[in-house]
C-alpha atoms as a PDB file:
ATOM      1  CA  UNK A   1       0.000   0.000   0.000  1.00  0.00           C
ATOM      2  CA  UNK A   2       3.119   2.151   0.758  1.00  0.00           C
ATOM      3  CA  UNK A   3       4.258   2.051  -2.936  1.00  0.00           C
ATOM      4  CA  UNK A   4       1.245   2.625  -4.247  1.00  0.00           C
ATOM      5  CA  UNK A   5       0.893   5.871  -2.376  1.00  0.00           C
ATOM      6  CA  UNK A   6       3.906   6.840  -3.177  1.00  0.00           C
ATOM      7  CA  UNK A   7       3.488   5.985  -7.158  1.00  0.00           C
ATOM      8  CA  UNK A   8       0.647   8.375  -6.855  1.00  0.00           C
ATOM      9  CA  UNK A   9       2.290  10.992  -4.927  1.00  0.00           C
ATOM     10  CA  UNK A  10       5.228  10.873  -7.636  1.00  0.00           C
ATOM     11  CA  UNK A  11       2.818  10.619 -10.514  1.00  0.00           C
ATOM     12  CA  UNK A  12       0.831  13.657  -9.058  1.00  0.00           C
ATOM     13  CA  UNK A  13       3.757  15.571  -8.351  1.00  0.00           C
ATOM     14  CA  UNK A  14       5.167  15.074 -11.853  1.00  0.00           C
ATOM     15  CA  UNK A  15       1.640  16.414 -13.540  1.00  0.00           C
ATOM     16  CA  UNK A  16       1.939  19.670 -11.636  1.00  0.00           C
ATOM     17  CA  UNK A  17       4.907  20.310 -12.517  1.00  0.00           C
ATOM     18  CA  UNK A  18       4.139  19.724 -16.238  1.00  0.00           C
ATOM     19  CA  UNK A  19       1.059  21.921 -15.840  1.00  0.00           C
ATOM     20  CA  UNK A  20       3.170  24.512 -14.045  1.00  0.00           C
ATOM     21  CA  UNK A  21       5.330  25.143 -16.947  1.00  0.00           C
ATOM     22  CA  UNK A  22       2.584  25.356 -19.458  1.00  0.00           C
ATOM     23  CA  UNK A  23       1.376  28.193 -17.550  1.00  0.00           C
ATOM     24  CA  UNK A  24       2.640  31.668 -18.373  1.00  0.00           C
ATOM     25  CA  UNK A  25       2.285  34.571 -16.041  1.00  0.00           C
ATOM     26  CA  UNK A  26       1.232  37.177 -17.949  1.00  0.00           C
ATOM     27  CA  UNK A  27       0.765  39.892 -15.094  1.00  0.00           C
ATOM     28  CA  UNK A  28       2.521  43.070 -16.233  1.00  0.00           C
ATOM     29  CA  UNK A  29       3.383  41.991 -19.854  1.00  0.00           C
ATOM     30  CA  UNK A  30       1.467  43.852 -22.372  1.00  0.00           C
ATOM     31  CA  UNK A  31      -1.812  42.175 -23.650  1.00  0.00           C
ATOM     32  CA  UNK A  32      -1.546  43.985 -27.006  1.00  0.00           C
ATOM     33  CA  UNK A  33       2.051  44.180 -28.300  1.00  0.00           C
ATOM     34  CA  UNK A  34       2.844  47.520 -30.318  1.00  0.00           C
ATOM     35  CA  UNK A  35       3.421  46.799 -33.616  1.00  0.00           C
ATOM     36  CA  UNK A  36       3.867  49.852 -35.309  1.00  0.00           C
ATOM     37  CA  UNK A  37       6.627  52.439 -35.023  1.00  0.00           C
ATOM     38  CA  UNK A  38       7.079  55.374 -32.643  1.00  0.00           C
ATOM     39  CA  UNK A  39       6.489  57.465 -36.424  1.00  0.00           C
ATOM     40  CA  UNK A  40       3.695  55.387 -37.228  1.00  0.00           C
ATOM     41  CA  UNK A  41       2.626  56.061 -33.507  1.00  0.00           C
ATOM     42  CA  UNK A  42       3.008  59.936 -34.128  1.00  0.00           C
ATOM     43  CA  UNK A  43       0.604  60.167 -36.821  1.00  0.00           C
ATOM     44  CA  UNK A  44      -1.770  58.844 -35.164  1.00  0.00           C
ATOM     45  CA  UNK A  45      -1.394  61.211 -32.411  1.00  0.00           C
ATOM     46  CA  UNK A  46      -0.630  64.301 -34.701  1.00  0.00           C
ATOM     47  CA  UNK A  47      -4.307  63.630 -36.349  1.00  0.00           C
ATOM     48  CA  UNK A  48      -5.944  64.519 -33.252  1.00  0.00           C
ATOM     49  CA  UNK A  49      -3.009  67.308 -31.738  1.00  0.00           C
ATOM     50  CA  UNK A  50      -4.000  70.446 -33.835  1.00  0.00           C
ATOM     51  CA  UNK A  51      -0.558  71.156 -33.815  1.00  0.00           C
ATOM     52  CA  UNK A  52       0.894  73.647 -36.432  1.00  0.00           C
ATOM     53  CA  UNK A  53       4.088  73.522 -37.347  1.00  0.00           C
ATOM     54  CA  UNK A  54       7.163  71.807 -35.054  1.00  0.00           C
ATOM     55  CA  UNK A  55      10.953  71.309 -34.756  1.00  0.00           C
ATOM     56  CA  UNK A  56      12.347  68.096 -33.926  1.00  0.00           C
ATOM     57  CA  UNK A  57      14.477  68.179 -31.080  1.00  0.00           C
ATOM     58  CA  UNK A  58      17.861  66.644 -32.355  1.00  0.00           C
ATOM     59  CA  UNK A  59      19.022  63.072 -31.126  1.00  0.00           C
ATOM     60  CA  UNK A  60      22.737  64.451 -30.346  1.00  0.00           C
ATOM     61  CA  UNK A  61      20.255  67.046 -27.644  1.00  0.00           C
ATOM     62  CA  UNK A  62      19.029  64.354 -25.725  1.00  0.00           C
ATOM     63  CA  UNK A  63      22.161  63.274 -23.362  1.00  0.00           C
ATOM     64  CA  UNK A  64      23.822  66.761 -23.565  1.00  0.00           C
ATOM     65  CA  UNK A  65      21.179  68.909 -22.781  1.00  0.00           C
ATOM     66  CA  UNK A  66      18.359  66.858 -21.519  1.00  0.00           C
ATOM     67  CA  UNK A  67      20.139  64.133 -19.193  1.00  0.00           C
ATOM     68  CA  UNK A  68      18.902  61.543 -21.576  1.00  0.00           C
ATOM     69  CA  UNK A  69      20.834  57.887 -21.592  1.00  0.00           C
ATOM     70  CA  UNK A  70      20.259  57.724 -25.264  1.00  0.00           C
ATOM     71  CA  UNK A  71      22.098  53.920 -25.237  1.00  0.00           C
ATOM     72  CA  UNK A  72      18.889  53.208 -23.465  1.00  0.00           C
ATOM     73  CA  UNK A  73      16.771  54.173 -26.168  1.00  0.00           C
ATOM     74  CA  UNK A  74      15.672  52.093 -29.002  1.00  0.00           C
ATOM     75  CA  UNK A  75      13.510  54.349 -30.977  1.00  0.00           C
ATOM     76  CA  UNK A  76      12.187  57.930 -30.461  1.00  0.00           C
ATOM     77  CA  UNK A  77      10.306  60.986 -31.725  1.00  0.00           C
ATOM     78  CA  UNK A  78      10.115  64.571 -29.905  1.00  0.00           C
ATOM     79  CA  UNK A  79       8.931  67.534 -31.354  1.00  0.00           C
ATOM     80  CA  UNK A  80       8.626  71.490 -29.528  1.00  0.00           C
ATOM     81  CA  UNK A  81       7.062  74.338 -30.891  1.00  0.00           C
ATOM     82  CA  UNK A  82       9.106  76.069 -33.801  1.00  0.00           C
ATOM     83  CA  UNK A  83       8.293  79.236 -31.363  1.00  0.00           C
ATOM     84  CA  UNK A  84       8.828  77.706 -28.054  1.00  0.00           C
ATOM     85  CA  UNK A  85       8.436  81.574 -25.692  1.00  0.00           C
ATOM     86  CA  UNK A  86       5.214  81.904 -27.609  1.00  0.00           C
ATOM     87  CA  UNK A  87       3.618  78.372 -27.693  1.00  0.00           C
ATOM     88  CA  UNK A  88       4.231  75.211 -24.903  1.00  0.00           C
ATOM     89  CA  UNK A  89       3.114  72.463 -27.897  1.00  0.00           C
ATOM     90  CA  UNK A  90       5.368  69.494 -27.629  1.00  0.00           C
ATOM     91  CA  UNK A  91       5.431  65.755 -27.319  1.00  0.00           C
ATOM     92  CA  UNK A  92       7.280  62.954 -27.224  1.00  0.00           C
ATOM     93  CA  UNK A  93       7.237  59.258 -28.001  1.00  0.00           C
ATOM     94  CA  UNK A  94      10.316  56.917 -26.960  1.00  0.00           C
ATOM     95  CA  UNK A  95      10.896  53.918 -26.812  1.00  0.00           C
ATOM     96  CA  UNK A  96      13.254  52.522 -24.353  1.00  0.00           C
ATOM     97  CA  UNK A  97      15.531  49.148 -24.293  1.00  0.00           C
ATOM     98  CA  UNK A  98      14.551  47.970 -20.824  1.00  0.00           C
ATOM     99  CA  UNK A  99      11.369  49.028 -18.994  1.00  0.00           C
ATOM    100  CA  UNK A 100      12.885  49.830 -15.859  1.00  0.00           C
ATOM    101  CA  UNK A 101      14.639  53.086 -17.695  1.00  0.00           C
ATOM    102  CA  UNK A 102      10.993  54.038 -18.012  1.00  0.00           C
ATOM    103  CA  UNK A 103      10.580  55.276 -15.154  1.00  0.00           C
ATOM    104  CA  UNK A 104      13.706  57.702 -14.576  1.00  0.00           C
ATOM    105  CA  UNK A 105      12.732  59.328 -18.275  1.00  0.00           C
ATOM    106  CA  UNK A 106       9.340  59.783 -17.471  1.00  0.00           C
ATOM    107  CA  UNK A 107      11.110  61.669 -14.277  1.00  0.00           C
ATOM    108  CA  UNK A 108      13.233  63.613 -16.847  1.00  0.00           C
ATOM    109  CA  UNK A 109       9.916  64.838 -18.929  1.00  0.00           C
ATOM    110  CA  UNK A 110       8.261  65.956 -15.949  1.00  0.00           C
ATOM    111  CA  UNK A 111      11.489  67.752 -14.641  1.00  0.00           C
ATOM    112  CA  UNK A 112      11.299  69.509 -17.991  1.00  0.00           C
ATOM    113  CA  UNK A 113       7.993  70.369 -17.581  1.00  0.00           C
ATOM    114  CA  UNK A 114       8.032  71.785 -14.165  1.00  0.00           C
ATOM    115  CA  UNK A 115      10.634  73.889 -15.572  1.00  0.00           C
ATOM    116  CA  UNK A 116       8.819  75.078 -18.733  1.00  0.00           C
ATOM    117  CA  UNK A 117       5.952  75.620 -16.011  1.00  0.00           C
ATOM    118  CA  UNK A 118       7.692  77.882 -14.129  1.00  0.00           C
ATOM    119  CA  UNK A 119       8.481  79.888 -17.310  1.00  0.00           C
ATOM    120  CA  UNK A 120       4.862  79.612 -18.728  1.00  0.00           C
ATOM    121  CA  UNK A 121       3.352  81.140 -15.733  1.00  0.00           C
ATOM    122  CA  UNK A 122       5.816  84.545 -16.244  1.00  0.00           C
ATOM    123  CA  UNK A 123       4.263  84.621 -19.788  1.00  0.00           C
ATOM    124  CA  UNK A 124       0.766  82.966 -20.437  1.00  0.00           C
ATOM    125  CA  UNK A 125      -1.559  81.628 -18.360  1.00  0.00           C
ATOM    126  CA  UNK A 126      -2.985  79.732 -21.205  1.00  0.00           C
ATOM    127  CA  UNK A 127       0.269  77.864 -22.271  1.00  0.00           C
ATOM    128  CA  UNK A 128       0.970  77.402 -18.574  1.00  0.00           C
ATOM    129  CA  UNK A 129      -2.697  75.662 -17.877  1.00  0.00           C
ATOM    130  CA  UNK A 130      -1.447  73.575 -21.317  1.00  0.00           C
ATOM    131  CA  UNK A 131       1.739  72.364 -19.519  1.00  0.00           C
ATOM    132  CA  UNK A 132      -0.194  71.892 -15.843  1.00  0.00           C
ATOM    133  CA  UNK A 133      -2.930  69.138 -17.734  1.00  0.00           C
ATOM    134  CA  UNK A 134       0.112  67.208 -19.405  1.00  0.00           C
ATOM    135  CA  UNK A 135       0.209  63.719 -18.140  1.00  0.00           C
ATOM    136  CA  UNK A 136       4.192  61.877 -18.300  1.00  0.00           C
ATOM    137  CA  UNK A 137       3.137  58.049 -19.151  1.00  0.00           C
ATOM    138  CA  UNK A 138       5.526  55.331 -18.740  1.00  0.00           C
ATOM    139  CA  UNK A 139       4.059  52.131 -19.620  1.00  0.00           C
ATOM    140  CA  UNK A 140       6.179  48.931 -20.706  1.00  0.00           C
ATOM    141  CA  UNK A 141       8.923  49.916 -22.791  1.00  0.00           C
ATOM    142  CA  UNK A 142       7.328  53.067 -23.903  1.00  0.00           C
ATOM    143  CA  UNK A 143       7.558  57.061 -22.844  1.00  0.00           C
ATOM    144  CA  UNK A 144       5.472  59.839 -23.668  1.00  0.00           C
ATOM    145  CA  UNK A 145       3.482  63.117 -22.854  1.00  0.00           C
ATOM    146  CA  UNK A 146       1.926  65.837 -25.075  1.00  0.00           C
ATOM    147  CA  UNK A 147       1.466  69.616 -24.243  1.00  0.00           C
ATOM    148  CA  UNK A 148      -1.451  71.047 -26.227  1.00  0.00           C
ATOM    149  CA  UNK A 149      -5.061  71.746 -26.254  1.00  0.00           C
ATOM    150  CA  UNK A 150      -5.485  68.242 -27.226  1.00  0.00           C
ATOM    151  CA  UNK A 151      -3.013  66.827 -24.754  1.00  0.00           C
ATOM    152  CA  UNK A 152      -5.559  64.613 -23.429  1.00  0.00           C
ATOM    153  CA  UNK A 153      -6.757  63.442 -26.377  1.00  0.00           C
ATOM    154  CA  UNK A 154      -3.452  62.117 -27.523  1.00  0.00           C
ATOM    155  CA  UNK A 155      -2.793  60.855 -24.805  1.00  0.00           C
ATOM    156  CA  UNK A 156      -5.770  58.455 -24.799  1.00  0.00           C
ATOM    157  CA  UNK A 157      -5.163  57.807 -28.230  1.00  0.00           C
ATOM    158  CA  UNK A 158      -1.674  55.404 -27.350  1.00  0.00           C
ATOM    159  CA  UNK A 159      -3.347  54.350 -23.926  1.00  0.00           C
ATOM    160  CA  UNK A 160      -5.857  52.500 -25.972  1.00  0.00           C
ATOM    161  CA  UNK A 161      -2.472  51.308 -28.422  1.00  0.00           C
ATOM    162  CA  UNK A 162       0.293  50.409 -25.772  1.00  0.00           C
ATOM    163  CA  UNK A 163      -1.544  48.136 -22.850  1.00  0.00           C
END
């Protein structure tokens, strides 16, 4: 009776793990992989923006004057206002290498924009109240925040894309 018990508890043991490892945890990997580019992503975005015309902030900017680790970045897009002490419009899309840079640039964007605050409230309320409803989303492997009248709206536009 022994053996038996312990042919079962072998044989029971030995299904569980089998089931075990056919069973992915999917908690906090995306549901709904991105599959199209951070310029693809853009257009989407720009469609609903109302943006005029913008300057793209150069790639050689990003580590020298914005504290950006750009060896952590595997594909990006960030346009500003072409009249930046007249207009706050900007955003940003980037893509990072590992998820857990996320984080520190979504602290970098919302450094900048505390500091573009600052200098919004000396000049226009209206810009400032642009910058003060801009929401800094870091979600998987992906970065980004638009300042505009239809912030929000892009914004929801790549919550419903990156999951």
């Amino acid at each position: 009776m022994k053996k038996l018990v312990s042919i079962i508890l072998v044989l029971v043991t030995v299904m569980a793990c089998v089931l075990a490892a056919g069973c992915k945890n999917t908690e906090g990997s995306q549901s709904n992989p991105v599959t199209e580019t951070v310029e693809q992503l853009w257009d989407k975005v720009k469609a609903v923006s109302g943006f005029g015309n913008m300057t793209a902030v150069p790639k050689a900017d990003y580590s020298d004057i914005y504290g950006i680790d750009a060896s952590k970045i595997d594909s990006s897009i960030w346009f500003v206002s072409e009249n930046p002490s007249l207009n706050a419009d900007e955003g940003a899309i980037f893509k990072v290498n590992d998820p857990e840079y996320a984080a520190a640039l979504a602290k970098i964007f919302q450094d900048r924009l505390d500091r573009q605050l600052q200098v919004a409230k000396s000049y226009s309320p209206d810009e400032a109240s642009k910058i003060e409803s801009t929401e800094v989303v870091a979600k998987g492997n992906y970065v980004y925040y638009f300042v505009g009248k239809a912030g929000k709206a892009m914004t929801d536009v790549l919550k419903a894309i990156i999951k």
